[in-house]
N, C-alpha and C. Protein backbone atom coordinates (compact mmCIF):
# COMPACT_ATOMS: atom_id res chain seq x y z
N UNK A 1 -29.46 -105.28 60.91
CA UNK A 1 -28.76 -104.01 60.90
C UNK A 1 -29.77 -102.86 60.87
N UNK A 2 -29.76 -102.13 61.71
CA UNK A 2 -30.24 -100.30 61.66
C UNK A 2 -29.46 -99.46 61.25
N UNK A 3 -30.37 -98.48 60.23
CA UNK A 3 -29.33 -97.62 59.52
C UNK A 3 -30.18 -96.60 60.22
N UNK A 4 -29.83 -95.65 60.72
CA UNK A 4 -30.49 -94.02 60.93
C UNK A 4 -30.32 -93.14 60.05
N UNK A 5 -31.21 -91.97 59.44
CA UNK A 5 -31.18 -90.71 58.79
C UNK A 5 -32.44 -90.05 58.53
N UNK A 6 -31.44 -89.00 58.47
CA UNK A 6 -32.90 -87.64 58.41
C UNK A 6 -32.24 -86.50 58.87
N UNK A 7 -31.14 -86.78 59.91
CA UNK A 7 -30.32 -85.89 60.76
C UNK A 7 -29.95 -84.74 60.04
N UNK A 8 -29.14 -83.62 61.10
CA UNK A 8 -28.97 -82.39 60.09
C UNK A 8 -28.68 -81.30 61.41
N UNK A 9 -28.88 -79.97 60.43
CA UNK A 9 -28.86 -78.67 61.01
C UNK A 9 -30.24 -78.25 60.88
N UNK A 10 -30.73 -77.40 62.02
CA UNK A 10 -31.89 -77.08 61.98
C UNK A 10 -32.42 -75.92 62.86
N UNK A 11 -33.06 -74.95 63.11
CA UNK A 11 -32.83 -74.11 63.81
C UNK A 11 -34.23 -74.20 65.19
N UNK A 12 -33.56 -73.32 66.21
CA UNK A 12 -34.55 -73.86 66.75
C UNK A 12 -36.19 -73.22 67.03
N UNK A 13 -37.05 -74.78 67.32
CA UNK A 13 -38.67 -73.74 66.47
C UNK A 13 -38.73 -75.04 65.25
N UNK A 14 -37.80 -75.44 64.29
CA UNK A 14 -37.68 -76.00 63.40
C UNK A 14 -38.21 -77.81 63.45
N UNK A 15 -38.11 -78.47 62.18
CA UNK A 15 -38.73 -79.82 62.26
C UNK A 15 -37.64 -80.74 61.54
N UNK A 16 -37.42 -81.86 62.10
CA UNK A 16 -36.69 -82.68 61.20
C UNK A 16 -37.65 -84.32 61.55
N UNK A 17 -37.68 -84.97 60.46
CA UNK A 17 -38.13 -86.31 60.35
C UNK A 17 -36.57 -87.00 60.15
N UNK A 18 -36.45 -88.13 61.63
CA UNK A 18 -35.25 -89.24 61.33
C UNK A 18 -36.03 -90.65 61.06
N UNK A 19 -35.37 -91.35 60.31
CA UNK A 19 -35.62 -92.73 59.85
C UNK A 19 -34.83 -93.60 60.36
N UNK A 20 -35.27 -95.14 60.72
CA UNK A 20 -34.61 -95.49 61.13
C UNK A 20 -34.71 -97.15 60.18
N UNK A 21 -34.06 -97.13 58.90
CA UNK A 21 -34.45 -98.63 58.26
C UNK A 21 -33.34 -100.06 58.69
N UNK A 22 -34.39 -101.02 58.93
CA UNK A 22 -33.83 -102.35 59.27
C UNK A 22 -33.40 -103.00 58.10
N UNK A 23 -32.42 -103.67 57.63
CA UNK A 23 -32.06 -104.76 56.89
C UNK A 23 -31.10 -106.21 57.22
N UNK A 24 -31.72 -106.97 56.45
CA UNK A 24 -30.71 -107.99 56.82
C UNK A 24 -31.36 -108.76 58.12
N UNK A 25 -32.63 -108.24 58.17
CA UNK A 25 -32.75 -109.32 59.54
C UNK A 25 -34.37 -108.28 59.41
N UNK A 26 -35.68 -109.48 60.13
CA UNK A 26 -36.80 -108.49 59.94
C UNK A 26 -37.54 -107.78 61.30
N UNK A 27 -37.49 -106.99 61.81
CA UNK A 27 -37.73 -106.07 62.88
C UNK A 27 -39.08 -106.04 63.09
N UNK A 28 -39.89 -106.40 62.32
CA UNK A 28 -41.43 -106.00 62.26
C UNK A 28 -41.99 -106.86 63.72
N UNK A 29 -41.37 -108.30 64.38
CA UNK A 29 -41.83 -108.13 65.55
C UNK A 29 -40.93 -107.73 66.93
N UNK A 30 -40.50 -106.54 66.88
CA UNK A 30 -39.47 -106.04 67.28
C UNK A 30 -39.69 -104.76 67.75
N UNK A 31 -40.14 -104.42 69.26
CA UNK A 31 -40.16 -102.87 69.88
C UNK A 31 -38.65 -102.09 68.94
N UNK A 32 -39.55 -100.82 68.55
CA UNK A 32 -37.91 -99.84 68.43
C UNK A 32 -38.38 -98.97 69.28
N UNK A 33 -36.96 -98.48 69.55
CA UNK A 33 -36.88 -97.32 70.50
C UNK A 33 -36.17 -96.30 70.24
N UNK A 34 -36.24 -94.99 70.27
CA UNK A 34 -35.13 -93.61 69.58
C UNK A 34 -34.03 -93.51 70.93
N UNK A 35 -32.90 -93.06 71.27
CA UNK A 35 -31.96 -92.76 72.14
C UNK A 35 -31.36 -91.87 71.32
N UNK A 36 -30.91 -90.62 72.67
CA UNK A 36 -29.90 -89.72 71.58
C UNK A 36 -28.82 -89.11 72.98
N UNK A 37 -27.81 -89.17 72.70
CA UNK A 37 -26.76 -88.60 73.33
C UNK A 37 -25.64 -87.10 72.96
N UNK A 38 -25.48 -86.62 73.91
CA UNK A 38 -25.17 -85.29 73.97
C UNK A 38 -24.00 -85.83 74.42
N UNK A 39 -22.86 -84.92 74.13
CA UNK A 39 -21.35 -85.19 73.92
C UNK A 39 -21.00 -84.71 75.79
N UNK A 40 -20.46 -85.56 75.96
CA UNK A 40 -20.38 -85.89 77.32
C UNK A 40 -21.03 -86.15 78.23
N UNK A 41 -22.22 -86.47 77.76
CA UNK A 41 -23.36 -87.21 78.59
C UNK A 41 -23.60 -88.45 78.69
N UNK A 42 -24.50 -88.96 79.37
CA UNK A 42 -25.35 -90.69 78.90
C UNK A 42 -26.34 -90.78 78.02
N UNK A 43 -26.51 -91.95 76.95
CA UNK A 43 -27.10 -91.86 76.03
C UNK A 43 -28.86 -92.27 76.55
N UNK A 44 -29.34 -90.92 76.70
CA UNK A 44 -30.56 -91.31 76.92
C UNK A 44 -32.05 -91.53 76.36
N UNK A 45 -33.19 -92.58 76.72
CA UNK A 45 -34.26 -92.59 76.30
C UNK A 45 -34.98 -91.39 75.38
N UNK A 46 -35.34 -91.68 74.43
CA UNK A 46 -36.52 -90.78 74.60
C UNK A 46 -38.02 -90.96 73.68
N UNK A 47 -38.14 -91.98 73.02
CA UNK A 47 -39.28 -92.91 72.23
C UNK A 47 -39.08 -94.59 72.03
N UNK A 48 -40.38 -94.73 72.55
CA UNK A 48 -40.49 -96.03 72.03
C UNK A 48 -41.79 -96.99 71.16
N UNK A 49 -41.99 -97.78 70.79
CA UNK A 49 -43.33 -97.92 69.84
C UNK A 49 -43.00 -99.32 69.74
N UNK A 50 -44.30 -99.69 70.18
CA UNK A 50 -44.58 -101.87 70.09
C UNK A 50 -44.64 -101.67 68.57
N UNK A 51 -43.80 -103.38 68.64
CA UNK A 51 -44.05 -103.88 66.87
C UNK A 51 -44.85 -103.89 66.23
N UNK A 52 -46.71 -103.41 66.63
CA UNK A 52 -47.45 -103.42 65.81
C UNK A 52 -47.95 -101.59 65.89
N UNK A 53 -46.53 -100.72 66.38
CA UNK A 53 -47.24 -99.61 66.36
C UNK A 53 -48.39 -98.93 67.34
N UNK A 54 -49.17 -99.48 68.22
CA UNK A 54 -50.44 -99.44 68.81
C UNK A 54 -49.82 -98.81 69.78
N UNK A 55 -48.96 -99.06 70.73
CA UNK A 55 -48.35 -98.26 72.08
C UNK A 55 -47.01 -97.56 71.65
N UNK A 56 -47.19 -96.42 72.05
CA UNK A 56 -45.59 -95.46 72.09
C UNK A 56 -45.46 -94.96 73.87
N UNK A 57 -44.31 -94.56 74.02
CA UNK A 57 -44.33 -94.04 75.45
C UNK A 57 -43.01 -92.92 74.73
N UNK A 58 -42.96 -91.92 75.47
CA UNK A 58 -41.91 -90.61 75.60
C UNK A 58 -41.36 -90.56 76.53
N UNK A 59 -39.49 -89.88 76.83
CA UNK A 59 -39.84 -89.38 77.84
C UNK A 59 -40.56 -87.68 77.55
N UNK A 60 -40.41 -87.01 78.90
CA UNK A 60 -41.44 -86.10 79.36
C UNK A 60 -40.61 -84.56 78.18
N UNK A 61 -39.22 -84.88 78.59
CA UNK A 61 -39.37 -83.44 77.38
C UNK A 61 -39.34 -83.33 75.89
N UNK A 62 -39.95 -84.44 75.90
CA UNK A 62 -40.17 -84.65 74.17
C UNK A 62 -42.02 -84.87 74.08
N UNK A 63 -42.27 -85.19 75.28
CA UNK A 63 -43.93 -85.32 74.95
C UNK A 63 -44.34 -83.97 74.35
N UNK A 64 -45.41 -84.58 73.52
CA UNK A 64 -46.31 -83.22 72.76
C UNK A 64 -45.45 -82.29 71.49
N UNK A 65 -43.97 -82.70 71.17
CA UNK A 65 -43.26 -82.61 70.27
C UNK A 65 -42.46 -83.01 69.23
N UNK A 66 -42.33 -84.05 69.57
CA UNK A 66 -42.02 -85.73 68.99
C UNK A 66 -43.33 -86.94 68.58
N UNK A 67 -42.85 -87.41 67.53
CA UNK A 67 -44.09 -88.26 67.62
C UNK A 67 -42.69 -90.01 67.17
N UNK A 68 -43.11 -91.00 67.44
CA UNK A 68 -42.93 -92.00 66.74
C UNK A 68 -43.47 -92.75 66.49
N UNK A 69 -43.37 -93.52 65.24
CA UNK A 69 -44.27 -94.33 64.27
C UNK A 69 -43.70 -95.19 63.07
N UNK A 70 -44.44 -96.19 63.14
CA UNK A 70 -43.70 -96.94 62.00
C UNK A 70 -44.40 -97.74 60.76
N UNK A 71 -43.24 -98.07 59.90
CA UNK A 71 -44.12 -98.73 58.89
C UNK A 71 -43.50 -100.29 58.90
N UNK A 72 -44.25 -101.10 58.93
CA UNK A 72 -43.76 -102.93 58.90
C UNK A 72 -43.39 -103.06 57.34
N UNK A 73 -44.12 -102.08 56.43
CA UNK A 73 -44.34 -102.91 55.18
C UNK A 73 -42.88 -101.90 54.63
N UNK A 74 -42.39 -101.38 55.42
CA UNK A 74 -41.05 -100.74 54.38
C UNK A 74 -40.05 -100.88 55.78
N UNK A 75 -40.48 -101.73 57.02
CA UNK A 75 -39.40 -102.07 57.86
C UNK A 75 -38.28 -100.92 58.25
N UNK A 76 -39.52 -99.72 58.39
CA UNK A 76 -38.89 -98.49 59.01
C UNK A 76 -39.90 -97.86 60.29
N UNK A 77 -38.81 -97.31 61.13
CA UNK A 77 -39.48 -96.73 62.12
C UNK A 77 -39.06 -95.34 61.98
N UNK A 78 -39.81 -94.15 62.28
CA UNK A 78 -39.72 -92.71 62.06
C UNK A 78 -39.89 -91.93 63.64
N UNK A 79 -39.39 -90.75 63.59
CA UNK A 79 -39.24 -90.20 64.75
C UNK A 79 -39.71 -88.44 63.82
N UNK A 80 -40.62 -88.44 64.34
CA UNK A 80 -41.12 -86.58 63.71
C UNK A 80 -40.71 -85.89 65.09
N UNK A 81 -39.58 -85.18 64.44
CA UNK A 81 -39.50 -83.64 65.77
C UNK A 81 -39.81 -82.23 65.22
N UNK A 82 -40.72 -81.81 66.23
CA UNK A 82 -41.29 -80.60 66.09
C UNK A 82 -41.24 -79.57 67.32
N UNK A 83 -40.90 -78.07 66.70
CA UNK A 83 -40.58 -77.40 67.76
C UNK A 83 -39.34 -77.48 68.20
N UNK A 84 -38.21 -77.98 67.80
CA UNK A 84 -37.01 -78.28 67.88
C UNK A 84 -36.32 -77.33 68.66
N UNK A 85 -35.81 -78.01 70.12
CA UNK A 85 -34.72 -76.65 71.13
C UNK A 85 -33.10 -76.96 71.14
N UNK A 86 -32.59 -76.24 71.40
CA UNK A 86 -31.39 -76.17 71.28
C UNK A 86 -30.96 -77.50 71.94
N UNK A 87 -31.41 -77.81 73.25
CA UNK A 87 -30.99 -78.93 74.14
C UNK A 87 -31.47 -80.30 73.47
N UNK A 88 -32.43 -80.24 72.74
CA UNK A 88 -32.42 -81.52 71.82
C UNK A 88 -31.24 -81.97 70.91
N UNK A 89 -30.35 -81.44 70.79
CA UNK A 89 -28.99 -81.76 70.07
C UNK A 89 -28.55 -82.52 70.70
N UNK A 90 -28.10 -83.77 69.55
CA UNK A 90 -27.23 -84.75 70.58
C UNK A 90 -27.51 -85.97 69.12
N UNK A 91 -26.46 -86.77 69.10
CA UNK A 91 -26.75 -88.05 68.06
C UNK A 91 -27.91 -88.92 68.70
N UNK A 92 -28.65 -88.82 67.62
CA UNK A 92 -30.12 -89.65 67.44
C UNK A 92 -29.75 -91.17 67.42
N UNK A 93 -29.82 -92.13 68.44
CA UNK A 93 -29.96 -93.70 67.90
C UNK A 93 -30.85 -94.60 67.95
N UNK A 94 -31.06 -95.45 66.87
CA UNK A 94 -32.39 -96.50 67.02
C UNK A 94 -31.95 -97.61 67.32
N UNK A 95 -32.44 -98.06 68.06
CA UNK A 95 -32.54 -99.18 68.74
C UNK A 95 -33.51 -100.53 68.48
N UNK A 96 -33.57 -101.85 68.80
CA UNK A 96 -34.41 -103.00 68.40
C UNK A 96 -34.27 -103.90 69.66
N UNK A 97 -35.59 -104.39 70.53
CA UNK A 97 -35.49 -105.13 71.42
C UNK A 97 -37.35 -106.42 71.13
N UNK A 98 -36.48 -107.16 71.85
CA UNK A 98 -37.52 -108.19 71.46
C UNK A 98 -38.98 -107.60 72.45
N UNK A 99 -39.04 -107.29 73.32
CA UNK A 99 -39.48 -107.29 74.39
C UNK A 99 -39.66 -105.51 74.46
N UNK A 100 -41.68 -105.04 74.78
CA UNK A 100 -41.77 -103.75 74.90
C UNK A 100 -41.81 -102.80 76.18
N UNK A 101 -41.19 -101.67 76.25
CA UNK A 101 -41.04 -101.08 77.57
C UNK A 101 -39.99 -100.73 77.78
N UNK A 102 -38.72 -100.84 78.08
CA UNK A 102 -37.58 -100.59 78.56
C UNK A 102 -37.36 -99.11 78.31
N UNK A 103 -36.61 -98.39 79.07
CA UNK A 103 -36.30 -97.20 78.70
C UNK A 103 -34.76 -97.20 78.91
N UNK A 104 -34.24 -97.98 79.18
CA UNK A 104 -32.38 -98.85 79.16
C UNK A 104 -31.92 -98.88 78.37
N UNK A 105 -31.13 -98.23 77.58
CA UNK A 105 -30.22 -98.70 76.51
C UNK A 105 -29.79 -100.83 76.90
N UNK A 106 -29.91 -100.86 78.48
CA UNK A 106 -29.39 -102.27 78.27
C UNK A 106 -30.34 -103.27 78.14
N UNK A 107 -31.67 -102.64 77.53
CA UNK A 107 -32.73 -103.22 77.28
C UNK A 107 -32.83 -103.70 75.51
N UNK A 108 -31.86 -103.19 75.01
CA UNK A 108 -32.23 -103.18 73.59
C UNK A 108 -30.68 -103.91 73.11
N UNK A 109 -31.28 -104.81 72.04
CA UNK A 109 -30.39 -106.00 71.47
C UNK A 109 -29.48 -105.40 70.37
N UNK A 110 -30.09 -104.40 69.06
CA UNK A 110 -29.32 -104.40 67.95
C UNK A 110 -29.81 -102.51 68.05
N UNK A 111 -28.70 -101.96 67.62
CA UNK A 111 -28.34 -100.62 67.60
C UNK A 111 -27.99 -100.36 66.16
N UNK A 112 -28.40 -99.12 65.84
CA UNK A 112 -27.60 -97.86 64.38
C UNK A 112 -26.66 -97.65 65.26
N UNK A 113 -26.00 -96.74 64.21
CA UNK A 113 -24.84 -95.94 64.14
C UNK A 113 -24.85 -94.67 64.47
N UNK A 114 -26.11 -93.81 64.25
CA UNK A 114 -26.10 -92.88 64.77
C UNK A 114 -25.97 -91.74 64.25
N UNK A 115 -27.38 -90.90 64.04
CA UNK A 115 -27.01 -89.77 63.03
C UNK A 115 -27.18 -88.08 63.52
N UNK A 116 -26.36 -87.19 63.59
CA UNK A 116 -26.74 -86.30 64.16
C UNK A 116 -27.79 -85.38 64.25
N UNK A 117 -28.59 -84.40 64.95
CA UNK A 117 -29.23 -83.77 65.21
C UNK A 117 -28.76 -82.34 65.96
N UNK A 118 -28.29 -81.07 65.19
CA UNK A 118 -28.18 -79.74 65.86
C UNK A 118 -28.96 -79.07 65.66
N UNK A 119 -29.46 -78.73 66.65
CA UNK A 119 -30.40 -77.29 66.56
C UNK A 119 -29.98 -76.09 66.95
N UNK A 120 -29.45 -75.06 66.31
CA UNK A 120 -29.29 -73.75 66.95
C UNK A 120 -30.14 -72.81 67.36
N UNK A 121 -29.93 -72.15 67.94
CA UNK A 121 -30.65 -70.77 68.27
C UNK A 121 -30.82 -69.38 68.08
């Protein structure tokens, strides 16, 4: 199970750290990946990080503002956003796939729930 939080109101310019903790099953050799969806959109990519941490990939409008990173020994993965724009709003989800790379939601096995992210302006 993935639980997500950190989510919130935030303005934009602003920073929020989301968490994303595994239980009940152990993730540590397990790519996570962040996805976040905007209300009437497709839920799309936008971080990912191998199970030992060493490779992340972005997509492009989060590079240089986002970071992700994780810890094995507390079986959490973190997503730092910085610089926060209005169009980054949308529910934040973490994701778990055996296998690193995919930028597919139909790439990834076990999903959160999903915690929000607004940024105003």
């Amino acid at each position: 199970q993935l639980v997500e939080s950190g989510g919130g109101l935030v303005q934009a310019g602003g920073s929020l750290r989301l968490s994303c903790a595994a239980s009940g099953h152990t993730f540590s050799n397990y790519a996570i990946a962040w996805f976040r969806q905007a209300p009437g959109k497709e839920r799309d990519f936008v971080a990912a990080i191998t199970w030992n941490g060493i490779v992340t990939i972005y997509r492009d409008s989060v590079k240089g503002r986002f970071t992700i990173s994780r810890d094995n020994t507390k079986n959490t993965v973190y997503l730092q956003m910085n610089s926060l724009k209005p169009e980054d709003t949308a529910v934040y989800y973490c994701a778990a796939a055996p296998n690193f790379g995919s930028r597919s939601r139909l790439g990834y096995d076990y999903w959160g729930q999903g915690t929000q992210v607004t940024v105003s302006s």
